[in-house]
C-alpha atoms as a PDB file:
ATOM      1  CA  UNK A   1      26.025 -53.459  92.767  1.00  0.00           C
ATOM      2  CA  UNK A   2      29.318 -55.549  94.288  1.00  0.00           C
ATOM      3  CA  UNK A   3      26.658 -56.983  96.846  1.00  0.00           C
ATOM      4  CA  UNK A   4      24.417 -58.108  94.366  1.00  0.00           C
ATOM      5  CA  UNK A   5      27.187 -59.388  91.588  1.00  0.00           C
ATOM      6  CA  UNK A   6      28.384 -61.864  94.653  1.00  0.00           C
ATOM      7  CA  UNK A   7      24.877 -63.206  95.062  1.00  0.00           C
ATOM      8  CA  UNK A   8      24.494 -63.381  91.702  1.00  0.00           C
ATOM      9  CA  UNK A   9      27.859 -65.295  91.114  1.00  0.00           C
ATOM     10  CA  UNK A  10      27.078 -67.692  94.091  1.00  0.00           C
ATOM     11  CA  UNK A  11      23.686 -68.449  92.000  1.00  0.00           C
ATOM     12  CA  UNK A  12      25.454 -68.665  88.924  1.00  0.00           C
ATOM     13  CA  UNK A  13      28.220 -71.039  90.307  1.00  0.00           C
ATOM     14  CA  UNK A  14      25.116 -73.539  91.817  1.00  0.00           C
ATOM     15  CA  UNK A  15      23.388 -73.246  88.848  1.00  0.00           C
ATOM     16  CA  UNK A  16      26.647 -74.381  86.996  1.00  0.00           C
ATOM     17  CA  UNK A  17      27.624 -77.224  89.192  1.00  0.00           C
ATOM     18  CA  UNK A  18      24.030 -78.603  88.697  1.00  0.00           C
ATOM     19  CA  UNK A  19      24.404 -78.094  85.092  1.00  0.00           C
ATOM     20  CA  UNK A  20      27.469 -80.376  85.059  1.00  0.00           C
ATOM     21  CA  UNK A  21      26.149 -83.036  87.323  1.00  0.00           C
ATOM     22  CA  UNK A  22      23.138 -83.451  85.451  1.00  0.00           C
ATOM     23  CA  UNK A  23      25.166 -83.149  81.832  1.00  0.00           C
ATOM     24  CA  UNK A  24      27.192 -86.056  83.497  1.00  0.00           C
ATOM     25  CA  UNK A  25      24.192 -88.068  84.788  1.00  0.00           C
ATOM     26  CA  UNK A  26      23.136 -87.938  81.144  1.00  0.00           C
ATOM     27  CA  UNK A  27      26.220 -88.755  79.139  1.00  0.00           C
ATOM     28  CA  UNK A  28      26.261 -92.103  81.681  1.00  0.00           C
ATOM     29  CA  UNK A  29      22.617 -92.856  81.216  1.00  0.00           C
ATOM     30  CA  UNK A  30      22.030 -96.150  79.495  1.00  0.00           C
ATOM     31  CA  UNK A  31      20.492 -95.835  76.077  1.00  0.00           C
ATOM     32  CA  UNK A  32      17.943 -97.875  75.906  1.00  0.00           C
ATOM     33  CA  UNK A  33      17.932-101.252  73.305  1.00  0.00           C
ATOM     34  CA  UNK A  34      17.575 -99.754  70.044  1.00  0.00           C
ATOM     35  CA  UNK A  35      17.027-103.432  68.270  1.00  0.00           C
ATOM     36  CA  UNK A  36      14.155-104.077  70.201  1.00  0.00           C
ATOM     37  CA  UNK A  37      11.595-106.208  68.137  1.00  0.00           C
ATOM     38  CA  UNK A  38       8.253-104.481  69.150  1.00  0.00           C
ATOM     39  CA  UNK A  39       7.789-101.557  66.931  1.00  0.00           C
ATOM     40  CA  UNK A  40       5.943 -99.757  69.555  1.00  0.00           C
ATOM     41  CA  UNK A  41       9.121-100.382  72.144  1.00  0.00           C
ATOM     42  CA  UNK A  42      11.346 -98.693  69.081  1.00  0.00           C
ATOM     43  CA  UNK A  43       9.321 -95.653  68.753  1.00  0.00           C
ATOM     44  CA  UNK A  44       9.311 -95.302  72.896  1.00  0.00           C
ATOM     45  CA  UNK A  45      12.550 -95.558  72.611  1.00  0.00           C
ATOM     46  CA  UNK A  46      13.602 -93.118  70.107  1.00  0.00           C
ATOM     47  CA  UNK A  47      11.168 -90.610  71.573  1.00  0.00           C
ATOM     48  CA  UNK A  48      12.936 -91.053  74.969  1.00  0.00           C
ATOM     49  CA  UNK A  49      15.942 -90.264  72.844  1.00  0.00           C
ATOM     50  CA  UNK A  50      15.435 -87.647  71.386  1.00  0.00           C
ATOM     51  CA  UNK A  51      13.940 -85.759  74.448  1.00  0.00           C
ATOM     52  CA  UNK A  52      17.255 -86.272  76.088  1.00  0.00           C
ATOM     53  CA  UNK A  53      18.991 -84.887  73.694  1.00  0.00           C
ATOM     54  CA  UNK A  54      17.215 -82.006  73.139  1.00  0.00           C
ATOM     55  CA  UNK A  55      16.891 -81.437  77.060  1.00  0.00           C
ATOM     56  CA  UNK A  56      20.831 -82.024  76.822  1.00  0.00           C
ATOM     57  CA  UNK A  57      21.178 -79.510  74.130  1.00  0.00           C
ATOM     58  CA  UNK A  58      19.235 -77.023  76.281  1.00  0.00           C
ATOM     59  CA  UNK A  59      21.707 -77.630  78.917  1.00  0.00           C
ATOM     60  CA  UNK A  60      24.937 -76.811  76.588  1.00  0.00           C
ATOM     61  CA  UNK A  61      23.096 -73.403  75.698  1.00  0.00           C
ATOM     62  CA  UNK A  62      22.303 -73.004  79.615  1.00  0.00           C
ATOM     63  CA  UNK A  63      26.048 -73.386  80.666  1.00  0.00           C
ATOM     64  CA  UNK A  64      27.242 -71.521  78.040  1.00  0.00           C
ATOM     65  CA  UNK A  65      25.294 -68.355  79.069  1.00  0.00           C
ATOM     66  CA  UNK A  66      26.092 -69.497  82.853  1.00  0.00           C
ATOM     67  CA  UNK A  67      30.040 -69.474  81.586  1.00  0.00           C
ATOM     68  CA  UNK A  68      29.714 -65.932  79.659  1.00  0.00           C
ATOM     69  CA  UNK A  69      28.154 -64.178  82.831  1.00  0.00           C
ATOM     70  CA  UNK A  70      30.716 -65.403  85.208  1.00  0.00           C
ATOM     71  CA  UNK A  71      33.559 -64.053  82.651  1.00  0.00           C
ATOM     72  CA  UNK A  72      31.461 -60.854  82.678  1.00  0.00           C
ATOM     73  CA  UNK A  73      31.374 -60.751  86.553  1.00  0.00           C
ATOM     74  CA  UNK A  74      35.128 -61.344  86.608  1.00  0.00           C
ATOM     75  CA  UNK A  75      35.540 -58.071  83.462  1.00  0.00           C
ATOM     76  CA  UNK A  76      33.752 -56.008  85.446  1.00  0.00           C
ATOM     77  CA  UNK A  77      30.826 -55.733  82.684  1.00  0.00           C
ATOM     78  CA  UNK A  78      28.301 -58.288  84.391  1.00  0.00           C
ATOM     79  CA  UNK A  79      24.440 -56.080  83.638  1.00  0.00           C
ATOM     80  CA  UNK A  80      25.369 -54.339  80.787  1.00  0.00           C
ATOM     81  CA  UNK A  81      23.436 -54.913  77.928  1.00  0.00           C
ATOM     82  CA  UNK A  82      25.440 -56.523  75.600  1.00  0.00           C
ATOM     83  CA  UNK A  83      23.340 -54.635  72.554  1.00  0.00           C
ATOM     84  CA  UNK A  84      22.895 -51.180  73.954  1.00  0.00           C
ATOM     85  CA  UNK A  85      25.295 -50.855  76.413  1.00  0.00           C
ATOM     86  CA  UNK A  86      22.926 -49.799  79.453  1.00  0.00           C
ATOM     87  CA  UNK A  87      22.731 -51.278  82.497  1.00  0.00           C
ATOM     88  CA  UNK A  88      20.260 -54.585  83.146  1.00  0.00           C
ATOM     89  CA  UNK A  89      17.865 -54.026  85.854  1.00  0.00           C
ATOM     90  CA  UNK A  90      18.815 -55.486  89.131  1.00  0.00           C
ATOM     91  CA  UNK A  91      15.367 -57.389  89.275  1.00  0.00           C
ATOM     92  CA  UNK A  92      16.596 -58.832  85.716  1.00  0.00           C
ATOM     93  CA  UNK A  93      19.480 -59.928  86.911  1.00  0.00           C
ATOM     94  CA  UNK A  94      18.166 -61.672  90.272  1.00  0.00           C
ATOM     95  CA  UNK A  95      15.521 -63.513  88.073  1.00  0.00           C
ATOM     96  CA  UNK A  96      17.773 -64.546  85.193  1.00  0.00           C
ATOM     97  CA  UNK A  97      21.403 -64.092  86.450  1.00  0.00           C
ATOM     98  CA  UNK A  98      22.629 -65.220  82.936  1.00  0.00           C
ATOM     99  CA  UNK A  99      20.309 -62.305  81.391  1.00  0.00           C
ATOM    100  CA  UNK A 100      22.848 -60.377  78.553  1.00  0.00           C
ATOM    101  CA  UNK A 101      20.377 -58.275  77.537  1.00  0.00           C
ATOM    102  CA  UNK A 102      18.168 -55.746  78.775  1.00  0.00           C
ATOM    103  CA  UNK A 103      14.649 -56.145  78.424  1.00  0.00           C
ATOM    104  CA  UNK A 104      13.858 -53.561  75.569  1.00  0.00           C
ATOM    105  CA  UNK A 105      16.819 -55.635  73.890  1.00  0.00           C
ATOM    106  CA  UNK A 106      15.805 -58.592  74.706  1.00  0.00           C
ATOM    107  CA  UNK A 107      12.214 -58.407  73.587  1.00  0.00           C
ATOM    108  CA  UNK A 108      13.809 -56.733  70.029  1.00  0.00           C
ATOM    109  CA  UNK A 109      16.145 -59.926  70.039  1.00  0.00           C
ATOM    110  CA  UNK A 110      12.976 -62.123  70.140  1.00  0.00           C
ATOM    111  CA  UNK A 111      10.946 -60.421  67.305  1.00  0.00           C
ATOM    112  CA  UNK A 112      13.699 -60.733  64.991  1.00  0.00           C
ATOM    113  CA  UNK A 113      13.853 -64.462  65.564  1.00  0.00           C
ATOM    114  CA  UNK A 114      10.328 -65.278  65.613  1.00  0.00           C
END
């Protein structure tokens, strides 16, 4: 699995570099001129908003998971199941390299939140 866990850290080090470039390219985005006097301007405006924030927050969660795995690579427990302890298929893994869980505990994980 050492062959995979490399191209799966090379992924996950992209992925994380792009994460941070595009967390950046946010944080320096101009917001746009909330005291505009057209009410239809405001609520483009806050809609705009609010989409970058939640695409920002999505990012944060992204990262974090990107940040976990790589500590997991580095451990020596990168595709174990963080639930059950098994191992996380291989396809999993190439798919979503941040994947913690396998998919039987995944798919539990999901029901209990929904």
């Amino acid at each position: 699995m050492l062959k995979v866990t490399n191209a799966v850290k090379q992924k996950l080090l992209q992925r994380k570099r792009d994460i941070e470039e595009e967390l950046i390219a946010l944080s320096k985005q101009h917001n746009p001129d909330s005291g505009a006097a057209d009410p239809l301007d405001q609520a483009a405006s806050a809609s705009i908003e609010e989409l970058a924030i939640s695409l920002q927050k999505q990012q944060q969660k992204e990262y974090s998971r990107i940040v976990k795995a790589l500590e997991m690579i580095e451990k020596g427990s990168y595709g174990i199941c963080i639930d059950c302890g098994a191992p996380i298929e291989e396809r999993r893994l190439q798919v979503y390299p941040d994947a913690m869980r396998c998919m039987e505990c995944q798919r539990a994980s999901e029901e209990q939140i929904c």
